[in-house]
Protein backbone atom coordinates (compact mmCIF):
# COMPACT_ATOMS: atom_id res chain seq x y z
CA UNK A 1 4.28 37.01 10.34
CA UNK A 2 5.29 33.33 9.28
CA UNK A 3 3.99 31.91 6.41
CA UNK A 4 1.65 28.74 7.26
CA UNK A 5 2.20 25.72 5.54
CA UNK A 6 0.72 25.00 2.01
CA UNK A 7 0.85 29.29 1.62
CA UNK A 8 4.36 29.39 0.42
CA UNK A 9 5.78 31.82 -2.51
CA UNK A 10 7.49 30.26 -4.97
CA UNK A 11 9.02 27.24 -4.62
CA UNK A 12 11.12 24.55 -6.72
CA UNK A 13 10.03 21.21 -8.20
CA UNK A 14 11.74 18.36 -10.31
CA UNK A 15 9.91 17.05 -13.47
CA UNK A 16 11.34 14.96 -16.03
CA UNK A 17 9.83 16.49 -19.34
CA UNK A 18 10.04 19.92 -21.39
CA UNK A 19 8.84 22.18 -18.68
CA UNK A 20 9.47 24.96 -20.45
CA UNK A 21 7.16 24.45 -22.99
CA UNK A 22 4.18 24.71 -20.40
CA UNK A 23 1.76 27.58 -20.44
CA UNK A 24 1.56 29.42 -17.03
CA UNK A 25 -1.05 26.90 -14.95
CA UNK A 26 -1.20 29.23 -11.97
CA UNK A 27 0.75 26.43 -10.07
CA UNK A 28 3.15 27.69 -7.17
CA UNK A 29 5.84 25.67 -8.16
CA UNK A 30 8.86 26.25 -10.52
CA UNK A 31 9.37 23.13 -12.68
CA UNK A 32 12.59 22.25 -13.06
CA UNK A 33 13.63 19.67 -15.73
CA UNK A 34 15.93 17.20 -14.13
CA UNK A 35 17.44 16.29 -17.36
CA UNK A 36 18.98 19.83 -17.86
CA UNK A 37 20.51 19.89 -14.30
CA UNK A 38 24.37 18.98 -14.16
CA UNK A 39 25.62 16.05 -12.38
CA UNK A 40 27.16 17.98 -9.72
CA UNK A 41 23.52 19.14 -9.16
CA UNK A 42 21.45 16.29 -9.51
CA UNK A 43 21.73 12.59 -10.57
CA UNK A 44 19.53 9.66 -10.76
CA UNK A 45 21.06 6.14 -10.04
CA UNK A 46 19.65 2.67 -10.01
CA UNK A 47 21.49 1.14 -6.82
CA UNK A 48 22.86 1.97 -3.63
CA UNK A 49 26.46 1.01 -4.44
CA UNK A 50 26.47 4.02 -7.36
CA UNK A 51 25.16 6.15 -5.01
CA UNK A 52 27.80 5.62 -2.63
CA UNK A 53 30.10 6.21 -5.10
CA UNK A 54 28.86 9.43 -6.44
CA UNK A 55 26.95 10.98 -3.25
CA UNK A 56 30.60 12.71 -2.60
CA UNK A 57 30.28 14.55 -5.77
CA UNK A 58 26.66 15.62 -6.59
CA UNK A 59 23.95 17.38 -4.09
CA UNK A 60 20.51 15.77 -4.95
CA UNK A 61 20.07 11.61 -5.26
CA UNK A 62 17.79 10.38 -7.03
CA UNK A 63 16.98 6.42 -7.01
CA UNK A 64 13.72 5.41 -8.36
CA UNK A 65 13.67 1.68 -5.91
CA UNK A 66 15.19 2.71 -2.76
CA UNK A 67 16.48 0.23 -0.11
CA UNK A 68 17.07 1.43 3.07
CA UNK A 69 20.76 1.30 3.67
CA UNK A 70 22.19 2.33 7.31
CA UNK A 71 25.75 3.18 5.58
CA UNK A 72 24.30 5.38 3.09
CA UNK A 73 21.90 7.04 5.23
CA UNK A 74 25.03 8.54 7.28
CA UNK A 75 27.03 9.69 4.21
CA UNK A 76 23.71 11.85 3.19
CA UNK A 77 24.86 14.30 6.49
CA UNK A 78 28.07 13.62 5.57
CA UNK A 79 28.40 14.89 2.39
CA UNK A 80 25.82 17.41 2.64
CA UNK A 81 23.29 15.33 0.49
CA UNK A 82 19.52 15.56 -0.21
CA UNK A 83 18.22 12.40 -0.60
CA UNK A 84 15.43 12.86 -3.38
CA UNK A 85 12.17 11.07 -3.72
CA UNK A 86 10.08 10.51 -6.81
CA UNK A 87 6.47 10.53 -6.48
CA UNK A 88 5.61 9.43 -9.63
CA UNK A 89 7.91 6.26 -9.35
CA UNK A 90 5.76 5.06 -6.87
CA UNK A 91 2.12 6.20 -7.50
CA UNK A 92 2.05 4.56 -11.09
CA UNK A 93 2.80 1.09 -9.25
CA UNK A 94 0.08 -1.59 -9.01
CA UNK A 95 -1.13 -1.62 -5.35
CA UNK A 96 0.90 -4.33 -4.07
CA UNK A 97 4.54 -3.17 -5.12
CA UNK A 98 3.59 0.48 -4.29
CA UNK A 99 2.80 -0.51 -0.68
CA UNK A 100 5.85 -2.58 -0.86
CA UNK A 101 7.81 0.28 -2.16
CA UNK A 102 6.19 3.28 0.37
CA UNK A 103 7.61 0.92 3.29
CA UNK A 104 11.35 0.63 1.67
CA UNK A 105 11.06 4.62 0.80
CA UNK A 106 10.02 5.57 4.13
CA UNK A 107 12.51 3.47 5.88
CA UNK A 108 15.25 4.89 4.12
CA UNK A 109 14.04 8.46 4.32
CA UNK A 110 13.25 7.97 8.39
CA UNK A 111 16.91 6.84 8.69
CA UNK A 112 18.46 9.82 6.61
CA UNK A 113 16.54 12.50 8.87
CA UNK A 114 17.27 10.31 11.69
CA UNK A 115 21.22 11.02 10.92
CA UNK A 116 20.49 14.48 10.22
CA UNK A 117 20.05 14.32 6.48
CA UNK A 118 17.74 15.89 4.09
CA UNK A 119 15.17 14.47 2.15
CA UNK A 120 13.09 16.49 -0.64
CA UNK A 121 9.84 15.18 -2.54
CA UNK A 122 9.65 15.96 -5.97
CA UNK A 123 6.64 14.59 -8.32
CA UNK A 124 9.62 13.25 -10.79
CA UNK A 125 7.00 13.56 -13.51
CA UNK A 126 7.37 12.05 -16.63
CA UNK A 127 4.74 13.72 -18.38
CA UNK A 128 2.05 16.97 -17.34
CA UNK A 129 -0.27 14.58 -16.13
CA UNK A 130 2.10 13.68 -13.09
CA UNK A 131 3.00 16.54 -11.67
CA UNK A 132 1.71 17.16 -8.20
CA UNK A 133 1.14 20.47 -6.34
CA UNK A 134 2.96 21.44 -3.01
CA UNK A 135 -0.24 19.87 -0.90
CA UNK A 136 0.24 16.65 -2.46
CA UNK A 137 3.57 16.50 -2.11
CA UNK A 138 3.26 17.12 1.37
CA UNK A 139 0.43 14.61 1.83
CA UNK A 140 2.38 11.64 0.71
CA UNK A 141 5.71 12.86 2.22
CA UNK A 142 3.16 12.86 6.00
CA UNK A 143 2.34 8.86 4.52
CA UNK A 144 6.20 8.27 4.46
CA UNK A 145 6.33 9.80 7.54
CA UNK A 146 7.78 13.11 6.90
CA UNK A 147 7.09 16.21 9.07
CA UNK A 148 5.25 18.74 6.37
CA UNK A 149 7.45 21.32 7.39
CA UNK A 150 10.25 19.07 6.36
CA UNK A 151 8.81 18.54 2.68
CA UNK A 152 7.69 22.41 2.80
CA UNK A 153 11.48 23.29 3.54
CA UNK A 154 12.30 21.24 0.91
CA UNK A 155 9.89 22.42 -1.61
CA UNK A 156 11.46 26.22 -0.91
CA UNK A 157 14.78 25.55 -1.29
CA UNK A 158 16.31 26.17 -4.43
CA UNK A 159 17.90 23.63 -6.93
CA UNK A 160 20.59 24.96 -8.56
């Protein structure tokens, strides 16, 4: 019998903080701390020029602004890529720049899956207080535009 959405096993998310050092909260989701992952794994740039430049060589991109960019949405199929989005880089916005910012996000992820890409949420949290479950996650990835099976598939798959 297939699993309905928001009833998955155990699945993978990307924090930036100790994770470790949590007591067991019951959540479904492995925390992973993105600052222990190699760069062949995972990597966080600021622009889309050092994402070009290093989408060859790592699997997951991070980029906490992005801008959609038709060039780089083809080298995410390409290379096999996964383009990444932070949730917490855009909820702790005031209103106006995180509306600003959902548009840009969900451009750019609608022309990655439009290519054929991958795109995974992740709540990116900075602190215990941002992380988000699997049902938020998929909430806001439906407000980008994202299938929830798409942001469920990426939830399961592992990181490393």
């Amino acid at each position: 019998m297939e699993k309905e959405i928001g009833e998955m096993g155990t699945g993978y998310d990307l924090v930036r903080f100790g994770a470790e050092d949590l007591p067991g909260t019951g959540s479904t989701l492995q925390l992973i701390n993105a600052k222990n992952l190699k760069p062949a794994v995972f990597v966080s740039v600021p622009d889309v020029e050092r994402a070009r430049g290093l989408i060859k060589r790592t699997h997951f991109i991070h980029m906490p602004i992005w801008q959609p960019d038709v060039g780089l949405a083809r080298l995410f199929k390409e290379h096999s890529a996964v383009m990444v989005i932070g949730v917490s880089d855009l909820l702790a916005l005031p209103p106006a720049e995180m509306a600003k910012r959902l548009a840009r996000t969900a451009h750019m992820a609608k022309m990655v899956l439009h290519f054929g890409g991958k795109v995974r949420l992740a709540s990116m949290a900075r602190n215990e207080n941002e992380r988000r479950n699997s049902l938020e996650l998929m909430c806001l990835g439906e407000r980008l535009g994202i299938d929830a099976r798409i942001v469920d598939e990426g939830l399961r798959t592992p990181i490393e």
